[in-house]
PDB file of N, CA and C in Angstrom:
ATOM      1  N   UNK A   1     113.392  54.529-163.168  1.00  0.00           N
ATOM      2  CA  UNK A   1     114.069  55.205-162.088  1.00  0.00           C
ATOM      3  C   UNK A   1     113.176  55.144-160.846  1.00  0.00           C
ATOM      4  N   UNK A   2     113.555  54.918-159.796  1.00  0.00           N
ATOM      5  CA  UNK A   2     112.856  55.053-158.162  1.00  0.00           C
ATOM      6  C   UNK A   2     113.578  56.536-157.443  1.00  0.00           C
ATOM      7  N   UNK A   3     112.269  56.370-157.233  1.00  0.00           N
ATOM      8  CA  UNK A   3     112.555  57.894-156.299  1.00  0.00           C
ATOM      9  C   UNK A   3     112.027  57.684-154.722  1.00  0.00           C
ATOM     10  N   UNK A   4     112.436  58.320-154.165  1.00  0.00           N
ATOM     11  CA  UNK A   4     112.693  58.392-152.783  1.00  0.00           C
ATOM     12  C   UNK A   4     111.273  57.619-151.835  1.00  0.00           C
ATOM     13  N   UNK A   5     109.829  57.900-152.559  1.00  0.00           N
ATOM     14  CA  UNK A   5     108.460  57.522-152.187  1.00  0.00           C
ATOM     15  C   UNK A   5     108.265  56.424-152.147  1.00  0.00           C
ATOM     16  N   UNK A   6     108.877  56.037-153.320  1.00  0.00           N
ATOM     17  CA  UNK A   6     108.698  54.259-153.764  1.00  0.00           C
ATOM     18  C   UNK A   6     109.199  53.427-152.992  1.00  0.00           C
ATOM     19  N   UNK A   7     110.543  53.773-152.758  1.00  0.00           N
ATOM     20  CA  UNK A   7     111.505  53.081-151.506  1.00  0.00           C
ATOM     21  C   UNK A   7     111.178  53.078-149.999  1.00  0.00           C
ATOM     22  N   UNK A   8     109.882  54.299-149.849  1.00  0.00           N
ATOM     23  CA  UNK A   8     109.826  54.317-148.822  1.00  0.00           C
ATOM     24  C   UNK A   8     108.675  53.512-148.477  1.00  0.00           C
ATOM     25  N   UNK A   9     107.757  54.155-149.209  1.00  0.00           N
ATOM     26  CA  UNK A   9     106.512  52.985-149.466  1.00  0.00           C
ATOM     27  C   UNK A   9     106.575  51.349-149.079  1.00  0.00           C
ATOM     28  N   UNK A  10     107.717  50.974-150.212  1.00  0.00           N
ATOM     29  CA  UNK A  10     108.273  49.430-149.861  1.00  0.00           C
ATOM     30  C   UNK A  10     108.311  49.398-148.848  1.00  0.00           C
ATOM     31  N   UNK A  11     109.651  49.928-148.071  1.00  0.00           N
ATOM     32  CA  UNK A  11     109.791  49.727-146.975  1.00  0.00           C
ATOM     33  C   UNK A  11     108.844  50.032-145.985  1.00  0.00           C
ATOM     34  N   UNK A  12     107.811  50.519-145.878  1.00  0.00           N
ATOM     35  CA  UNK A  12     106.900  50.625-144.945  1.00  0.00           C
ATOM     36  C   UNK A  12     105.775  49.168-145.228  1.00  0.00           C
ATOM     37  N   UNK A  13     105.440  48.795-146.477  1.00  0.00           N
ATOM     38  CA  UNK A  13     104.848  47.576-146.556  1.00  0.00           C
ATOM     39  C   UNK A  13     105.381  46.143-146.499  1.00  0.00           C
ATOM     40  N   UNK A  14     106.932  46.423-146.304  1.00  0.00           N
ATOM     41  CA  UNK A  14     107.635  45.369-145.494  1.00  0.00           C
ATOM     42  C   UNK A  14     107.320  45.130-144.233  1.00  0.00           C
ATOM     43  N   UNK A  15     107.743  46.371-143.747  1.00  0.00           N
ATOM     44  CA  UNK A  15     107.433  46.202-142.120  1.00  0.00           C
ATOM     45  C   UNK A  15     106.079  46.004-141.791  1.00  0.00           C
ATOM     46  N   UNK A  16     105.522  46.916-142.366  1.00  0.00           N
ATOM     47  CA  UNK A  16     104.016  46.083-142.001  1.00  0.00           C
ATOM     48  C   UNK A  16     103.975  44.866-141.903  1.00  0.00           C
ATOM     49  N   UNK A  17     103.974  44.072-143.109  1.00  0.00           N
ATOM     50  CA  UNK A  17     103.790  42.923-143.030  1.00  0.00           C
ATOM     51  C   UNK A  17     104.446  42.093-142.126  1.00  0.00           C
ATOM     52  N   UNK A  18     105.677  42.274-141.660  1.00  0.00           N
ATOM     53  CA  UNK A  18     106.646  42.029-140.336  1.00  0.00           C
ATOM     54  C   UNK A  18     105.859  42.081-139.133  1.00  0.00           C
ATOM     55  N   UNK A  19     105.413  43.260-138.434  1.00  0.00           N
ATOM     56  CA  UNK A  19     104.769  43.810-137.608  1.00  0.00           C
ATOM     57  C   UNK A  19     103.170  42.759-137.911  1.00  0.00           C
ATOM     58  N   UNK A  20     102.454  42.220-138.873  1.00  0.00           N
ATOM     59  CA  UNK A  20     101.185  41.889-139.081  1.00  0.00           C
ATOM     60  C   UNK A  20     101.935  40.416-138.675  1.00  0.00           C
ATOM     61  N   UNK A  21     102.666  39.710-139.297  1.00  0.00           N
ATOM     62  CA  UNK A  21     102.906  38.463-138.731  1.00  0.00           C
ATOM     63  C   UNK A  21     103.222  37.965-137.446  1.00  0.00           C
ATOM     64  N   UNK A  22     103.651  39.364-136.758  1.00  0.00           N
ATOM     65  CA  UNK A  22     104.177  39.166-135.399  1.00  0.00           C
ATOM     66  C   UNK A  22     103.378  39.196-134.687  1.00  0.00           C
ATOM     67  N   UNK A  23     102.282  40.345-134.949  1.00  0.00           N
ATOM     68  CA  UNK A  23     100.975  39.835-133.720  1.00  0.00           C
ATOM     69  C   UNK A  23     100.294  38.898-134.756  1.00  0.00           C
ATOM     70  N   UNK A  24     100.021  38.326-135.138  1.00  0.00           N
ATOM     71  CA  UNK A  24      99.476  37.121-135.842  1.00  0.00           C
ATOM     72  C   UNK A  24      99.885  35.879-135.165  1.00  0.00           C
ATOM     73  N   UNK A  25     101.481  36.003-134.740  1.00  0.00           N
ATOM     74  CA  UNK A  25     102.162  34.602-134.196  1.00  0.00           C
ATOM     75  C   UNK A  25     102.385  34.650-132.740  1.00  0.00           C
ATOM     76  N   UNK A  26     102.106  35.859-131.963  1.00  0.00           N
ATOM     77  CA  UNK A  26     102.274  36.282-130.887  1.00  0.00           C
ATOM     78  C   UNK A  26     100.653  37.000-130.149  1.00  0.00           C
ATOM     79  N   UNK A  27      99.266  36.446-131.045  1.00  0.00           N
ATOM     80  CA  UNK A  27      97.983  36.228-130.896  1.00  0.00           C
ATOM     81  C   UNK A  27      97.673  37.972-130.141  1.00  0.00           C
ATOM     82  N   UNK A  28      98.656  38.575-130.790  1.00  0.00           N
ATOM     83  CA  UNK A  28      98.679  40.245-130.044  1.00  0.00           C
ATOM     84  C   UNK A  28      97.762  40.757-131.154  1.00  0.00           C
ATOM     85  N   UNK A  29      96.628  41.468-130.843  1.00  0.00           N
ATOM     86  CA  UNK A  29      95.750  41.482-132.140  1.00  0.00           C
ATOM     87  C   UNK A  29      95.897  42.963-132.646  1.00  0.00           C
ATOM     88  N   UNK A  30      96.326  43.734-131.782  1.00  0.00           N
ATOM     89  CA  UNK A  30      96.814  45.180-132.080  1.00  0.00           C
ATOM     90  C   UNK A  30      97.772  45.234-132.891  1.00  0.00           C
ATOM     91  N   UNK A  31      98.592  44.537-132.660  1.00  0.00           N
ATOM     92  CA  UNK A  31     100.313  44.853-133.633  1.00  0.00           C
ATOM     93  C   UNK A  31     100.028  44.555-135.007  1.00  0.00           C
ATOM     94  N   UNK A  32      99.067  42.832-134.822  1.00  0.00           N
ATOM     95  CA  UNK A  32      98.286  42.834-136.196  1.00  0.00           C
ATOM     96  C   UNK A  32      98.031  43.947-136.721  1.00  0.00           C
ATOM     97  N   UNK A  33      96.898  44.906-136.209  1.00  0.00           N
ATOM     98  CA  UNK A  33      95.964  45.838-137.249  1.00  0.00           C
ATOM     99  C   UNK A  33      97.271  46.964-137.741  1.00  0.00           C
ATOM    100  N   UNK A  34      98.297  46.806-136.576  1.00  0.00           N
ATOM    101  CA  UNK A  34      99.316  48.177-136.773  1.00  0.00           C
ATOM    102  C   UNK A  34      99.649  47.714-138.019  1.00  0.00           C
ATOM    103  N   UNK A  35      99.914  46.266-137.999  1.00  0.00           N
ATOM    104  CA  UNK A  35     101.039  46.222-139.394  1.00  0.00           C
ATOM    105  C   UNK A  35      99.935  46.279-140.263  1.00  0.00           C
ATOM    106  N   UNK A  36      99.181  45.998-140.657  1.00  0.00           N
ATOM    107  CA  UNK A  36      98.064  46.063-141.726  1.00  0.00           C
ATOM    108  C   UNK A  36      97.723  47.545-142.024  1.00  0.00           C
ATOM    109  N   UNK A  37      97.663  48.195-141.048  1.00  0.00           N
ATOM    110  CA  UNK A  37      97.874  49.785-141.461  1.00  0.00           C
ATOM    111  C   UNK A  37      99.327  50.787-142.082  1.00  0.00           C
ATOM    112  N   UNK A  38      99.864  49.976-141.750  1.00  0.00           N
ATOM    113  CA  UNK A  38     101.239  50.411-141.909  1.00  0.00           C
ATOM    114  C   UNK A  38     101.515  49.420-143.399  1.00  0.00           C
ATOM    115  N   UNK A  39     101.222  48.783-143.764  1.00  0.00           N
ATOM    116  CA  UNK A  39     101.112  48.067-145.259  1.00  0.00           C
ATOM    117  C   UNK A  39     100.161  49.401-146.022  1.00  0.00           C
ATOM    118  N   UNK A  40      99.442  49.100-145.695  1.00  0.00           N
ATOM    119  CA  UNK A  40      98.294  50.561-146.543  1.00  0.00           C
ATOM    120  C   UNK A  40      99.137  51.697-146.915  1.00  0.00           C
ATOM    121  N   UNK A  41      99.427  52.021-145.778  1.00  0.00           N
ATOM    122  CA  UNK A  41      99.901  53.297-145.787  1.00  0.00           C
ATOM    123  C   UNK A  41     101.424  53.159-146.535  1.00  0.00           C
ATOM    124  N   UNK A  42     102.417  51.952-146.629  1.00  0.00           N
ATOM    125  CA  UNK A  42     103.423  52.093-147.795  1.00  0.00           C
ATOM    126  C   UNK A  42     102.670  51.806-148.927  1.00  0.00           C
ATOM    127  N   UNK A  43     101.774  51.612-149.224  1.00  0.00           N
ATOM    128  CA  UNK A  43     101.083  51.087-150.538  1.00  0.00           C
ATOM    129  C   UNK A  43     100.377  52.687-151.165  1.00  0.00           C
ATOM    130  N   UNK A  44      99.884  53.557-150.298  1.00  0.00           N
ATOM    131  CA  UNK A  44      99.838  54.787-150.866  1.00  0.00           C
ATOM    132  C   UNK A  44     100.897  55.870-150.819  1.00  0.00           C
ATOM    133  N   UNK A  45     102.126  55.629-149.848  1.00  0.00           N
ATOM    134  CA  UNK A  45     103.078  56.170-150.419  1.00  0.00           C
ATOM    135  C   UNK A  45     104.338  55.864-151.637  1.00  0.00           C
ATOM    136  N   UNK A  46     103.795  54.724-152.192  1.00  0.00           N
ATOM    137  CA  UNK A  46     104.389  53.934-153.047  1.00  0.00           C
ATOM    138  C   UNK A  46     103.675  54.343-154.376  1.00  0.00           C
ATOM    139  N   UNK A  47     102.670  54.451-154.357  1.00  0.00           N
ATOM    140  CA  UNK A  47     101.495  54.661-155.208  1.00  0.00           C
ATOM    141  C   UNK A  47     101.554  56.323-155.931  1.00  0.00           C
ATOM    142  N   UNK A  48     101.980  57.069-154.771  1.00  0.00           N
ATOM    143  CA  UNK A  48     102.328  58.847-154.646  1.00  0.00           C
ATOM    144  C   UNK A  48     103.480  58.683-155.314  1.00  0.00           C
ATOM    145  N   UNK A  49     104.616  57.844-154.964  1.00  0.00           N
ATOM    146  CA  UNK A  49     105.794  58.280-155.856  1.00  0.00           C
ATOM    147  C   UNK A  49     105.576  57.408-157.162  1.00  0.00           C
ATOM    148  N   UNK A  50     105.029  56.374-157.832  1.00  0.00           N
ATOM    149  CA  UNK A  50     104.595  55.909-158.864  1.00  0.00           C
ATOM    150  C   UNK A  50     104.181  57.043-159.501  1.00  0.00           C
ATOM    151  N   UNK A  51     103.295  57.842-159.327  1.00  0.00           N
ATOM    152  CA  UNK A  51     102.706  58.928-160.118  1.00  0.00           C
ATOM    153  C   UNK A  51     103.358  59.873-160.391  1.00  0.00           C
ATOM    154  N   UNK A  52     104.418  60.270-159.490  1.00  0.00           N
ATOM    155  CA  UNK A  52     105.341  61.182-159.398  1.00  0.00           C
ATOM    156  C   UNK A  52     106.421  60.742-160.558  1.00  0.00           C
ATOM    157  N   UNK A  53     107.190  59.583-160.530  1.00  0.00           N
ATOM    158  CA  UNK A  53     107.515  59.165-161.685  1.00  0.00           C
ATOM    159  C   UNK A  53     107.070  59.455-162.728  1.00  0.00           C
ATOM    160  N   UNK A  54     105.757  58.984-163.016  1.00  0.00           N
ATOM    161  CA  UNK A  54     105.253  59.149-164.439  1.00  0.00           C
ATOM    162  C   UNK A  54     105.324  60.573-164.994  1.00  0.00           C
ATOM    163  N   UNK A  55     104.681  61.409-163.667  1.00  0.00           N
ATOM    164  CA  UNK A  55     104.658  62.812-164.329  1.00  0.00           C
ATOM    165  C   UNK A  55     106.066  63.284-164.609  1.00  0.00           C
ATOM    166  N   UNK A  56     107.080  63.368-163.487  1.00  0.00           N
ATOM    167  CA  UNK A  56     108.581  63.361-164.665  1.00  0.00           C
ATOM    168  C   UNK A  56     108.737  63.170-165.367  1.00  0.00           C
ATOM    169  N   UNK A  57     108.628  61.471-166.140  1.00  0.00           N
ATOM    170  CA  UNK A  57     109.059  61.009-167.157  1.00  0.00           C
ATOM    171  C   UNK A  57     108.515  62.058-168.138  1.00  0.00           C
ATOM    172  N   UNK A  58     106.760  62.282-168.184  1.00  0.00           N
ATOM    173  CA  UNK A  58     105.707  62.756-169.234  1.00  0.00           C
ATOM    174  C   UNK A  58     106.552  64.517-169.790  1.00  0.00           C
ATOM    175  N   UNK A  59     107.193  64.822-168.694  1.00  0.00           N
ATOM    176  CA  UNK A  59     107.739  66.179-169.263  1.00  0.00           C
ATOM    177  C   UNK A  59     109.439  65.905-169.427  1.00  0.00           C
TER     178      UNK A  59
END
């Protein structure tokens, strides 16, 4: 089951990576680091609802 974190997570390490290719191809070196932060940051809210899962399932 996915819950609401996971989806969001994804979707924030989509766009990152969107946002990281765009200043990558557009030599904008800021938008780069944005999307690279914005990957992180769905990767620990992805990570938060992963755990959150488990502990549901466990009870």
């Amino acid at each position: 089951m996915v819950n609401r974190d996971q989806v969001a997570g994804m979707a924030k390490q989509i766009k990152g990576s969107v946002k990281q290719a765009a200043g990558k191809a557009t030599g904008n070196r800021r938008t780069q680091i944005e999307g690279m932060v914005d990957k992180v940051a769905g990767k620990v809210q992805k990570a938060y609802g992963d755990v959150k899962d488990k502990v549901k399932k466990a009870f």
